[in-house]
Structure formats: structure tokens, C-alpha cells
PDB file of N, CA and C in Angstrom:
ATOM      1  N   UNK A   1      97.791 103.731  93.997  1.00  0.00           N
ATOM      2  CA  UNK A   1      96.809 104.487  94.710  1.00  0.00           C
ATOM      3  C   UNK A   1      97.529 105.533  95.552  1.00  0.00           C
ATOM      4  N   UNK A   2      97.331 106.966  95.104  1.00  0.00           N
ATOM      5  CA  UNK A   2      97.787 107.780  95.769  1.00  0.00           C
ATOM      6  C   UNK A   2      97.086 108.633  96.971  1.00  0.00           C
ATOM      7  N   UNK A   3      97.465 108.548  98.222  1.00  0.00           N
ATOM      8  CA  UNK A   3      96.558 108.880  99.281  1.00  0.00           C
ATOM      9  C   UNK A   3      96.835 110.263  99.560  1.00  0.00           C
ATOM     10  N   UNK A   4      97.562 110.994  99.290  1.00  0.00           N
ATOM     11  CA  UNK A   4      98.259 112.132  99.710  1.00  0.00           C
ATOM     12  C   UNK A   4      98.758 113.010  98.354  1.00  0.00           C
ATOM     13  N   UNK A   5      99.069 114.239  98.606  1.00  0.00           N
ATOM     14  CA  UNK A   5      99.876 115.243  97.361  1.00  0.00           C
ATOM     15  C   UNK A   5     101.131 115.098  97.526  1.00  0.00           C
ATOM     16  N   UNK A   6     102.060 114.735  96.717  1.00  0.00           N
ATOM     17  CA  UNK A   6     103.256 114.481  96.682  1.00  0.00           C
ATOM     18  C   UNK A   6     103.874 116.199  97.090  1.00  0.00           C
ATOM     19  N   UNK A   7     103.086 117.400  96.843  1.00  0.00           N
ATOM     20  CA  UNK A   7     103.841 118.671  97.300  1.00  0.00           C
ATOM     21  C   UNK A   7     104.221 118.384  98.893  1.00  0.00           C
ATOM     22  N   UNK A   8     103.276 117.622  99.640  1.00  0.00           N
ATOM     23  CA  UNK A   8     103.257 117.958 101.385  1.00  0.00           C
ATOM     24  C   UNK A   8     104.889 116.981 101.692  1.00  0.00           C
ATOM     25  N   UNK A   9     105.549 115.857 100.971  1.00  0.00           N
ATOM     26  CA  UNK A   9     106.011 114.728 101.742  1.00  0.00           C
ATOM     27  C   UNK A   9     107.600 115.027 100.384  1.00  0.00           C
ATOM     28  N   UNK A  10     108.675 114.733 101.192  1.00  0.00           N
ATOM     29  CA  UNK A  10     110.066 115.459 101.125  1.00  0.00           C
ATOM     30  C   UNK A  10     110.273 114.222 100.447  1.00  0.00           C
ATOM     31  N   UNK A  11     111.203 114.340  99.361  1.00  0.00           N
ATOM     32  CA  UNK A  11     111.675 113.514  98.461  1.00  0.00           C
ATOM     33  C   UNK A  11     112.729 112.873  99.223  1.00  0.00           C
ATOM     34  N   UNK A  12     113.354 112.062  99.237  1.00  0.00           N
ATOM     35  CA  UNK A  12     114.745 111.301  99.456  1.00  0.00           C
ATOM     36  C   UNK A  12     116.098 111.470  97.933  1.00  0.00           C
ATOM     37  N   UNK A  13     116.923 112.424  98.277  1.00  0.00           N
ATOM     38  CA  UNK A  13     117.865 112.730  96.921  1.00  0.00           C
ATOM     39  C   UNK A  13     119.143 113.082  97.997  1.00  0.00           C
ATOM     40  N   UNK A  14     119.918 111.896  98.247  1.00  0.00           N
ATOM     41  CA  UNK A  14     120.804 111.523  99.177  1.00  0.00           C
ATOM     42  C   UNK A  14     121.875 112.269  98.229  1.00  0.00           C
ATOM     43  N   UNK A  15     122.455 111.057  97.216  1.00  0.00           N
ATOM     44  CA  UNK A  15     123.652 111.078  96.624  1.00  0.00           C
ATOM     45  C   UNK A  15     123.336 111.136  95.227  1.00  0.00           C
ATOM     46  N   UNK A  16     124.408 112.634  94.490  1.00  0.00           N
ATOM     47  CA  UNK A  16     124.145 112.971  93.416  1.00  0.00           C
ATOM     48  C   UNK A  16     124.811 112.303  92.699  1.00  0.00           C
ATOM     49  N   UNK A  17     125.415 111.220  92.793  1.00  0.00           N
ATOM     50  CA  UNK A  17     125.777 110.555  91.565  1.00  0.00           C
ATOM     51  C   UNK A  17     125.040 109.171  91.446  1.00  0.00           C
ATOM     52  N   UNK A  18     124.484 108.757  92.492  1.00  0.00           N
ATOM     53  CA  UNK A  18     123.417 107.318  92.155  1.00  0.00           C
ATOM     54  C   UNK A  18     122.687 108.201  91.103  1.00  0.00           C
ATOM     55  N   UNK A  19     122.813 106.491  90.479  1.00  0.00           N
ATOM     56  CA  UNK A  19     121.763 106.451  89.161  1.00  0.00           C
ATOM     57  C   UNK A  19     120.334 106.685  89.668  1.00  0.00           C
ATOM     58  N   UNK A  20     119.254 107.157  88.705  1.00  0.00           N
ATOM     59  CA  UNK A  20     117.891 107.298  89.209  1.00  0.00           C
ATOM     60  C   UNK A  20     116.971 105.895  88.980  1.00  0.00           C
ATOM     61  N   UNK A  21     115.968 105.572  89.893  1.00  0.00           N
ATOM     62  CA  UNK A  21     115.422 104.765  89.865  1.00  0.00           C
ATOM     63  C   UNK A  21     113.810 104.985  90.217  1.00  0.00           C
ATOM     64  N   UNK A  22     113.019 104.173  89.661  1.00  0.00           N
ATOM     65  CA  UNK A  22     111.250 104.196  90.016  1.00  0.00           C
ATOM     66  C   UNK A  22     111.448 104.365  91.208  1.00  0.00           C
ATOM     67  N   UNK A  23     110.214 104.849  92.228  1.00  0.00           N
ATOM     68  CA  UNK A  23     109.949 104.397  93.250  1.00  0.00           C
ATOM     69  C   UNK A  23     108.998 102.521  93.270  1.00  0.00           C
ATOM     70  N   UNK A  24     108.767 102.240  94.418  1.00  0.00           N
ATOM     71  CA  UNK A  24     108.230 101.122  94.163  1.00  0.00           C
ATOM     72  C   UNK A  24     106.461 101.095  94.226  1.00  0.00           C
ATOM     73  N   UNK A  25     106.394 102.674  94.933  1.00  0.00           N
ATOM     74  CA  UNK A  25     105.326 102.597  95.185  1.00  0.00           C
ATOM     75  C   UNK A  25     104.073 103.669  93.632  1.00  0.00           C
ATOM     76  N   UNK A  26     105.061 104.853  93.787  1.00  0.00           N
ATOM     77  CA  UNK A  26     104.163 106.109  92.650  1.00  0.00           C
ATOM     78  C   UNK A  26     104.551 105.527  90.685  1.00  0.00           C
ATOM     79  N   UNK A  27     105.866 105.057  90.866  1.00  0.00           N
ATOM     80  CA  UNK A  27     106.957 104.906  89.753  1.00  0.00           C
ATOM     81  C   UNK A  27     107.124 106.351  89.588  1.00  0.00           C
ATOM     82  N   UNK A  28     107.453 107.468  90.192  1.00  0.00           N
ATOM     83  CA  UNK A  28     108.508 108.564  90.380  1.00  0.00           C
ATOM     84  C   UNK A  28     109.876 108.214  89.974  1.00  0.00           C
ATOM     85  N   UNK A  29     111.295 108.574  89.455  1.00  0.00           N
ATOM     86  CA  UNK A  29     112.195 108.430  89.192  1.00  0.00           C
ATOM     87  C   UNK A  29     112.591 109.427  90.693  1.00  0.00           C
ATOM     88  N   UNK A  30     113.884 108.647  91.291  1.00  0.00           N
ATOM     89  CA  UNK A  30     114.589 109.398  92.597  1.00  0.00           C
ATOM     90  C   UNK A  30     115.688 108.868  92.539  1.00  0.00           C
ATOM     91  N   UNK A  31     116.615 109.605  93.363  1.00  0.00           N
ATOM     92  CA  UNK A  31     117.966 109.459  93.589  1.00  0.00           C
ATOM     93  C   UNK A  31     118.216 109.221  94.600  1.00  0.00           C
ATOM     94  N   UNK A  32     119.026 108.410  95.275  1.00  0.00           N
ATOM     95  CA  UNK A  32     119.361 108.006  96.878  1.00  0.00           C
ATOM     96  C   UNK A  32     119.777 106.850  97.346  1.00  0.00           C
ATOM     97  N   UNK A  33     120.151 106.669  98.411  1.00  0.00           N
ATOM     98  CA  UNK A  33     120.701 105.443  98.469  1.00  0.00           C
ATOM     99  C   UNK A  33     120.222 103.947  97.750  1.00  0.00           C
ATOM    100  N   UNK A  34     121.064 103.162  97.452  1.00  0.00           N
ATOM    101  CA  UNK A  34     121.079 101.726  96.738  1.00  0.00           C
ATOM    102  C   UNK A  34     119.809 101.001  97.012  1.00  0.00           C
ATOM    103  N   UNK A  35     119.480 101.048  98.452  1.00  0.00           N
ATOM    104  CA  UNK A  35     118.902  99.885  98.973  1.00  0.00           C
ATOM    105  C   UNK A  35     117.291 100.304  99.115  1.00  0.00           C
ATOM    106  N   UNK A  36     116.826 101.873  98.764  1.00  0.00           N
ATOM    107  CA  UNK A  36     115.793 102.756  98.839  1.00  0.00           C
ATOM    108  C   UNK A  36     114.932 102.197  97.600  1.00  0.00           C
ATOM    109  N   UNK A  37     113.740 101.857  98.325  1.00  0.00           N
ATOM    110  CA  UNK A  37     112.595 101.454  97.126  1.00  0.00           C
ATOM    111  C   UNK A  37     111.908 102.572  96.889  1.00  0.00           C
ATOM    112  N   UNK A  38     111.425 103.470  97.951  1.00  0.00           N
ATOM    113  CA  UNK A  38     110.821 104.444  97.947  1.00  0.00           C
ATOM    114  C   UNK A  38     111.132 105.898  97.341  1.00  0.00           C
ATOM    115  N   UNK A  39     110.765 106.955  96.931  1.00  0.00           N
ATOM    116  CA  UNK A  39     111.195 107.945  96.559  1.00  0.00           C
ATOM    117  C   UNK A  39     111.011 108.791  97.444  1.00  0.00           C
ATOM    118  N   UNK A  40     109.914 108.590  98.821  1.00  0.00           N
ATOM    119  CA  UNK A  40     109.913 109.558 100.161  1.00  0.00           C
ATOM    120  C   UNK A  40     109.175 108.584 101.414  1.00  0.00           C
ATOM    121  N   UNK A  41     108.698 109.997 102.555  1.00  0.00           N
ATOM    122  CA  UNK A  41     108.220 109.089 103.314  1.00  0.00           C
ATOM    123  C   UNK A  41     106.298 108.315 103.125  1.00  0.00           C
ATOM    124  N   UNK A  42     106.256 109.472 102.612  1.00  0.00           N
ATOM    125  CA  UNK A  42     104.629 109.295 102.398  1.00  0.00           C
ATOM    126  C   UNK A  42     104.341 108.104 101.234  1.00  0.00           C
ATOM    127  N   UNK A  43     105.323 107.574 100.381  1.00  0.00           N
ATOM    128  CA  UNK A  43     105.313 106.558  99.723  1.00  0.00           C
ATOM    129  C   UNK A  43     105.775 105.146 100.775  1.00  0.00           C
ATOM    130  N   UNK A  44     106.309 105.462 101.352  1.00  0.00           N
ATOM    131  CA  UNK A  44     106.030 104.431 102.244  1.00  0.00           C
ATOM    132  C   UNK A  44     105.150 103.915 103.169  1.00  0.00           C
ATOM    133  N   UNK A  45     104.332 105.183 103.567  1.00  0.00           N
ATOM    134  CA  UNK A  45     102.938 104.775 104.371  1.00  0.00           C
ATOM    135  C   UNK A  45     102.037 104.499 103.120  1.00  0.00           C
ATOM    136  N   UNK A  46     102.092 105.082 102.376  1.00  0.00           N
ATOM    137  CA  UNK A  46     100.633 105.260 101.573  1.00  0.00           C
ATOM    138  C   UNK A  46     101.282 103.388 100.770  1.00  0.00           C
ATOM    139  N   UNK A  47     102.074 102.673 100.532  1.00  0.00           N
ATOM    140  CA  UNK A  47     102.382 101.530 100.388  1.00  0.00           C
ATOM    141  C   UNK A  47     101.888 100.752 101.275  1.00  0.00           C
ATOM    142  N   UNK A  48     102.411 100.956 102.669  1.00  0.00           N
ATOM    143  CA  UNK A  48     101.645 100.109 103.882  1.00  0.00           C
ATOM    144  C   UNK A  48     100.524 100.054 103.603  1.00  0.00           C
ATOM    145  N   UNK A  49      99.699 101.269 103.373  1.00  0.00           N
ATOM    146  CA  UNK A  49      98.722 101.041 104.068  1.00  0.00           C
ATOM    147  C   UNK A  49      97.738 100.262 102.639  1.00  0.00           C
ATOM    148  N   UNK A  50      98.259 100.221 101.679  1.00  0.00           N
ATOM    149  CA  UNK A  50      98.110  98.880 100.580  1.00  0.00           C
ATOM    150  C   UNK A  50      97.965  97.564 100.674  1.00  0.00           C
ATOM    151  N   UNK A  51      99.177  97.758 101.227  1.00  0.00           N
ATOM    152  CA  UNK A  51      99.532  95.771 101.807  1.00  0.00           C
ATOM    153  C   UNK A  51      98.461  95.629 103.046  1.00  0.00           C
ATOM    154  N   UNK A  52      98.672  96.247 104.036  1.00  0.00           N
ATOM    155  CA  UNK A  52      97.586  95.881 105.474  1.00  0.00           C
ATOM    156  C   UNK A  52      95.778  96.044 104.554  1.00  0.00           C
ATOM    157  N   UNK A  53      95.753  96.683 103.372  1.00  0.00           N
ATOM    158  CA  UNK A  53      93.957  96.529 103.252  1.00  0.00           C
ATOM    159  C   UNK A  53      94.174  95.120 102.309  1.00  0.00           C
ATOM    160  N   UNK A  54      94.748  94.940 101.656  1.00  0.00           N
ATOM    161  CA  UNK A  54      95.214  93.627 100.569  1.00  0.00           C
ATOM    162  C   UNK A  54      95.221  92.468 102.090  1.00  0.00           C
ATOM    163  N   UNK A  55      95.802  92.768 102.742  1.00  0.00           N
ATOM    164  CA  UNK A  55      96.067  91.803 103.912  1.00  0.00           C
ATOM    165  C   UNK A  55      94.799  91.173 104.430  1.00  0.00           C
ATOM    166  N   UNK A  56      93.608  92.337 104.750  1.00  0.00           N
ATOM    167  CA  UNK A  56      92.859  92.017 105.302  1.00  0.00           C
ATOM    168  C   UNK A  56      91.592  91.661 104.367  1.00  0.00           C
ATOM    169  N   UNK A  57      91.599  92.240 103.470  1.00  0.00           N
ATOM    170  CA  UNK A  57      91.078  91.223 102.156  1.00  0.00           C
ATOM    171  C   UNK A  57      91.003  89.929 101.913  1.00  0.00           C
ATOM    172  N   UNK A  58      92.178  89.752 102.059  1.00  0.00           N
ATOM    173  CA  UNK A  58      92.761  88.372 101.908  1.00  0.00           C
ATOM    174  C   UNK A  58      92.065  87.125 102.990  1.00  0.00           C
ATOM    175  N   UNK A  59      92.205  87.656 104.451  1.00  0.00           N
ATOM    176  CA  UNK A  59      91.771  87.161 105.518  1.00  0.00           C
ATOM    177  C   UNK A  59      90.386  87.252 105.459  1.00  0.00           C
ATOM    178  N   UNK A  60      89.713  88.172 105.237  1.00  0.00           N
ATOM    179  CA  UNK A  60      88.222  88.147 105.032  1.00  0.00           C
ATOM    180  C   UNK A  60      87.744  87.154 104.346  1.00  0.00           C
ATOM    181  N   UNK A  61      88.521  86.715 103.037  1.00  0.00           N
ATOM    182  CA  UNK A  61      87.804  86.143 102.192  1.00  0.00           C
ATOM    183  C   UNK A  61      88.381  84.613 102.540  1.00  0.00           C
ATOM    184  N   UNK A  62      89.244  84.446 103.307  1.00  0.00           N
ATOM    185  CA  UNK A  62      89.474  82.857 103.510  1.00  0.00           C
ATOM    186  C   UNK A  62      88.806  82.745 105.151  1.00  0.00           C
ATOM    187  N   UNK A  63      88.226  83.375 105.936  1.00  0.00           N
ATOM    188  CA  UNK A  63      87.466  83.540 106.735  1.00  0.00           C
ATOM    189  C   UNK A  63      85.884  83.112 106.455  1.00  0.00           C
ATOM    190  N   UNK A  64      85.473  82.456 106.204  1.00  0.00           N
ATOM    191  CA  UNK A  64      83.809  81.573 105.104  1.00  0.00           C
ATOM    192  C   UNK A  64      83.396  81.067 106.134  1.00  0.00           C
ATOM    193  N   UNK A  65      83.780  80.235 106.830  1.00  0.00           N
ATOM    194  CA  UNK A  65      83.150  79.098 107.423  1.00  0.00           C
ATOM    195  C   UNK A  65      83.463  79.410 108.978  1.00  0.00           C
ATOM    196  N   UNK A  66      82.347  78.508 109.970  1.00  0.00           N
ATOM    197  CA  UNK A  66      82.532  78.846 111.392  1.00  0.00           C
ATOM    198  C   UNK A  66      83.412  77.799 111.947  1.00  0.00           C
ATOM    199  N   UNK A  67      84.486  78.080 112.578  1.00  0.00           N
ATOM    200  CA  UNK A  67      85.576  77.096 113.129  1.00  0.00           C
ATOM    201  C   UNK A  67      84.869  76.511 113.453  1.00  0.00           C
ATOM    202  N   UNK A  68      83.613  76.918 114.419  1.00  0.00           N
ATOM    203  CA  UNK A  68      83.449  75.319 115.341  1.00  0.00           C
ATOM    204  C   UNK A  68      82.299  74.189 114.484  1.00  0.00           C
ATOM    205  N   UNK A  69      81.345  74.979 114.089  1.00  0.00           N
ATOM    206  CA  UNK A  69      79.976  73.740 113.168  1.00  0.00           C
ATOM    207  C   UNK A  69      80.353  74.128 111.634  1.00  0.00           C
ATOM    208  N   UNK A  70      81.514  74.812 111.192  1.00  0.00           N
ATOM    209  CA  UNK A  70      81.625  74.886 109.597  1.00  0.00           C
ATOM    210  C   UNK A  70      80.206  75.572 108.825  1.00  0.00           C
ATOM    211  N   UNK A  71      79.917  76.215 109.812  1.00  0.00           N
ATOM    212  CA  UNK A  71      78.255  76.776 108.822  1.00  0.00           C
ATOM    213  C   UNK A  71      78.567  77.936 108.307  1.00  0.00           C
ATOM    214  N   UNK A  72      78.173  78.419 107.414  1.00  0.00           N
ATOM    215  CA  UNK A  72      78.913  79.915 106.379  1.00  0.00           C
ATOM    216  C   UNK A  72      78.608  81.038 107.637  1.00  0.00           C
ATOM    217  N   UNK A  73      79.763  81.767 107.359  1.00  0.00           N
ATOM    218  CA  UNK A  73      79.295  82.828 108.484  1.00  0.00           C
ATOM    219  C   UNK A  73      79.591  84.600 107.622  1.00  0.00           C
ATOM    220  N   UNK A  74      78.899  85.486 108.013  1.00  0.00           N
ATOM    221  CA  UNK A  74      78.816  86.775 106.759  1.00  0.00           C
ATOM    222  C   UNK A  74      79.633  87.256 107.637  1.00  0.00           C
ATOM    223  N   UNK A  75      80.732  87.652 106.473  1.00  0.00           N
ATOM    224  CA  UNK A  75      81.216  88.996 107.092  1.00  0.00           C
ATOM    225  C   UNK A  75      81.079  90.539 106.288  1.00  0.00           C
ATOM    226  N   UNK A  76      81.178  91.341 107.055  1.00  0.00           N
ATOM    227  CA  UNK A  76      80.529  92.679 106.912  1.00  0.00           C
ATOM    228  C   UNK A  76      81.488  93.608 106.439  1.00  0.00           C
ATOM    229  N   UNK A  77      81.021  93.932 104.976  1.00  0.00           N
ATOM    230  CA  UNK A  77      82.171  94.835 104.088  1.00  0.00           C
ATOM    231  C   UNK A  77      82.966  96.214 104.964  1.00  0.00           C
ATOM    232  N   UNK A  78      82.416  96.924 105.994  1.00  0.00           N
ATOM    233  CA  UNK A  78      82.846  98.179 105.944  1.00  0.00           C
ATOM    234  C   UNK A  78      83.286  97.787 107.883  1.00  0.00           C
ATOM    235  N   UNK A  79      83.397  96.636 108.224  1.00  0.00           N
ATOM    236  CA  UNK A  79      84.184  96.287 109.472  1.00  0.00           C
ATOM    237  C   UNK A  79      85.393  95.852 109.739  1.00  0.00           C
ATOM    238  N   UNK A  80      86.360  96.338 110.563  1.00  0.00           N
ATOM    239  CA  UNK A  80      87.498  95.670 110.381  1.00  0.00           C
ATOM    240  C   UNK A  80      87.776  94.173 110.776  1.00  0.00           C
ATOM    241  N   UNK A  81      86.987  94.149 112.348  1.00  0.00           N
ATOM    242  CA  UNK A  81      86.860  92.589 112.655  1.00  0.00           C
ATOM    243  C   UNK A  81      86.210  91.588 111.622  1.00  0.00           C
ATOM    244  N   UNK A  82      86.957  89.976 111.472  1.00  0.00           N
ATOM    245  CA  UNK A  82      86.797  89.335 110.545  1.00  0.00           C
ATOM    246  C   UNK A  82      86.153  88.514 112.074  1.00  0.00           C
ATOM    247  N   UNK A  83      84.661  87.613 111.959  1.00  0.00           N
ATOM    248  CA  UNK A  83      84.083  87.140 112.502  1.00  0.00           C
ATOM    249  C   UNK A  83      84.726  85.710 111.856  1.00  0.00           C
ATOM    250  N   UNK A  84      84.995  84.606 112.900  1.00  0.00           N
ATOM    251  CA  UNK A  84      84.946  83.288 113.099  1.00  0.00           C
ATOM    252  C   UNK A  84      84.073  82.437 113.470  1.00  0.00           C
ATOM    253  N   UNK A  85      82.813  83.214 114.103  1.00  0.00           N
ATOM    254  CA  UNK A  85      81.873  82.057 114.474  1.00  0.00           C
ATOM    255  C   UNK A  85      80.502  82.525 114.002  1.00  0.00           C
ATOM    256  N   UNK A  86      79.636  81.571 113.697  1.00  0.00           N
ATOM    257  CA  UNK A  86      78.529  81.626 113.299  1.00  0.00           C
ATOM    258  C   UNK A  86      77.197  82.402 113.908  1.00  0.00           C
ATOM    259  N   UNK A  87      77.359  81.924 115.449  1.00  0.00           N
ATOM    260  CA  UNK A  87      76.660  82.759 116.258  1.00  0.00           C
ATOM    261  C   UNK A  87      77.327  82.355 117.819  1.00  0.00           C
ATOM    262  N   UNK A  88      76.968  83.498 118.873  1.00  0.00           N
ATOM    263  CA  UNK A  88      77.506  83.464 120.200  1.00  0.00           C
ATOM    264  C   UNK A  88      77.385  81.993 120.709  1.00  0.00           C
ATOM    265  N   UNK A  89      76.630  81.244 120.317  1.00  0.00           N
ATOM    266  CA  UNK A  89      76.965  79.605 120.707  1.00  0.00           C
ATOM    267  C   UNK A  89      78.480  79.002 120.448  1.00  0.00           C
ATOM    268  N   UNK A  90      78.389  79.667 119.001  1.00  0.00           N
ATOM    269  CA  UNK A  90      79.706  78.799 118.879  1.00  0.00           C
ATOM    270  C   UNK A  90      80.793  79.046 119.451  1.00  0.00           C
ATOM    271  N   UNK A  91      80.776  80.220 119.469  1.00  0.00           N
ATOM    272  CA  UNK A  91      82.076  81.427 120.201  1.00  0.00           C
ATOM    273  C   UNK A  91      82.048  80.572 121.547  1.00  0.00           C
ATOM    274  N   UNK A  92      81.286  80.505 122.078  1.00  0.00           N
ATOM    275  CA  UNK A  92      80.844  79.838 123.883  1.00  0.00           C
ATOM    276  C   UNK A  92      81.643  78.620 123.681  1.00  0.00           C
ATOM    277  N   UNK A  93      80.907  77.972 122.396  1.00  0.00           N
ATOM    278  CA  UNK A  93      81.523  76.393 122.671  1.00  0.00           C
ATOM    279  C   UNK A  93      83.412  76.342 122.565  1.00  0.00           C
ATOM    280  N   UNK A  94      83.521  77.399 121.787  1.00  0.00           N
ATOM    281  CA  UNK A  94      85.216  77.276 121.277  1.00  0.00           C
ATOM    282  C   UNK A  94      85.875  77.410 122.792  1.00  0.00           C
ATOM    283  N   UNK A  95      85.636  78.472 123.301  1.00  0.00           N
ATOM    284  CA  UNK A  95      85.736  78.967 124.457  1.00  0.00           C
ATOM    285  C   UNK A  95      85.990  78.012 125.274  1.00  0.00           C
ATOM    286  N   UNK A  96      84.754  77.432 125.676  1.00  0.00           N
ATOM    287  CA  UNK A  96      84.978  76.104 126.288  1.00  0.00           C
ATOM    288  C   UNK A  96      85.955  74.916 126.280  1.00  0.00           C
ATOM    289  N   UNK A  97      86.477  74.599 124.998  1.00  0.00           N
ATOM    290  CA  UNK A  97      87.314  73.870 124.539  1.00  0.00           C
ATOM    291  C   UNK A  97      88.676  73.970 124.834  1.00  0.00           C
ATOM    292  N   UNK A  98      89.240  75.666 124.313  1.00  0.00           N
ATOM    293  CA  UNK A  98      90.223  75.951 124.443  1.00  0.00           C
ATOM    294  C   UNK A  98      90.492  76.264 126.149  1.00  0.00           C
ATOM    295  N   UNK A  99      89.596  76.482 126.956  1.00  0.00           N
ATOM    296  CA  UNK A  99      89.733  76.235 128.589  1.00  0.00           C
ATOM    297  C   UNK A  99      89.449  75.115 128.877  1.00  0.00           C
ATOM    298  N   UNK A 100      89.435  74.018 128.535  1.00  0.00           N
ATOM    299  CA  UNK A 100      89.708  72.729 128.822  1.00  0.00           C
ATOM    300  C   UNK A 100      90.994  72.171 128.715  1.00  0.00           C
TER     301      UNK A 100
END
């Protein structure tokens, strides 16, 4: 998934005799240091920002149930907060608990 034009974001082409390699993120072929997954910088954000929505995917969907009474609780496709409780009762009661 490409978020950006590869014209705006500066390649990484360190050393002209490393062999060329994919990037990890476009599969671009680049040259540069050994330890470089990337072929620039914008392949490295536009990667992040892959893993952090995969991340929170992830958490959304093992997020089902309300910590405190286990009753299904919805969460809402286009929010970033992942809700834990069923309704402001429960939130109150957790509350309570964990200040005890």
C-alpha cells in the first residue's frame, strides 16, 4: 500500500558497490547499506503506518467482550478508541475495584 509518490521522498544509494536489494516495504531494488530494509524515508513511514492499522485491527477484534460482566460490547469501525466495557456501569464498577 502506497501512501505517497515515490517522486517527493529521496532514495537511500549510500555505497556503489553493495549489491541491490528489494525494499521491504514497495519491492523497489536499492543500494545502501547492509542492514537497510528500506529503499527511503517515506517507505518507512508509509510501513509504520501498516503495522500500527494491522495493530489496531488486531486489538479491535480480540476486544469482544466486557472485562467486567463478559457481555459483547460493539466496537465502532471508523474510531480509534477500542471500548472495554459494555456500558458506563461497568466502567464505574472496574473503577471501583482497581481503587480498592
Amino acid at each position: 500500500m502506497k501512501l505517497y509518490s515515490k517522486e517527493s521522498s529521496k532514495k537511500r544509494s549510500n555505497s556503489h558497490d553493495a549489491p541491490e536489494r528489494p525494499c521491504s516495504h514497495c519491492g523497489d531494488l536499492f543500494k545502501g547499506i547492509a542492514s537497510a530494509k528500506f529503499c527511503s524515508d517515506r517507505c518507512v513511514n508509509d510501513a509504520y503506518i501498516v503495522r500500527r492499522r494491522e495493530r489496531l485491527r488486531q486489538r479491535r477484534a480480540n476486544a469482544k467482550n466486557c472485562v467486567v460482566c463478559n457481555a459483547p460490547v460493539e466496537q465502532a469501525d471508523g474510531c480509534v478508541k477500542i471500548k472495554l466495557y459494555c456500558s458506563n456501569a461497568c466502567k464505574q464498577k472496574a473503577y471501583r475495584r482497581r481503587k480498592d
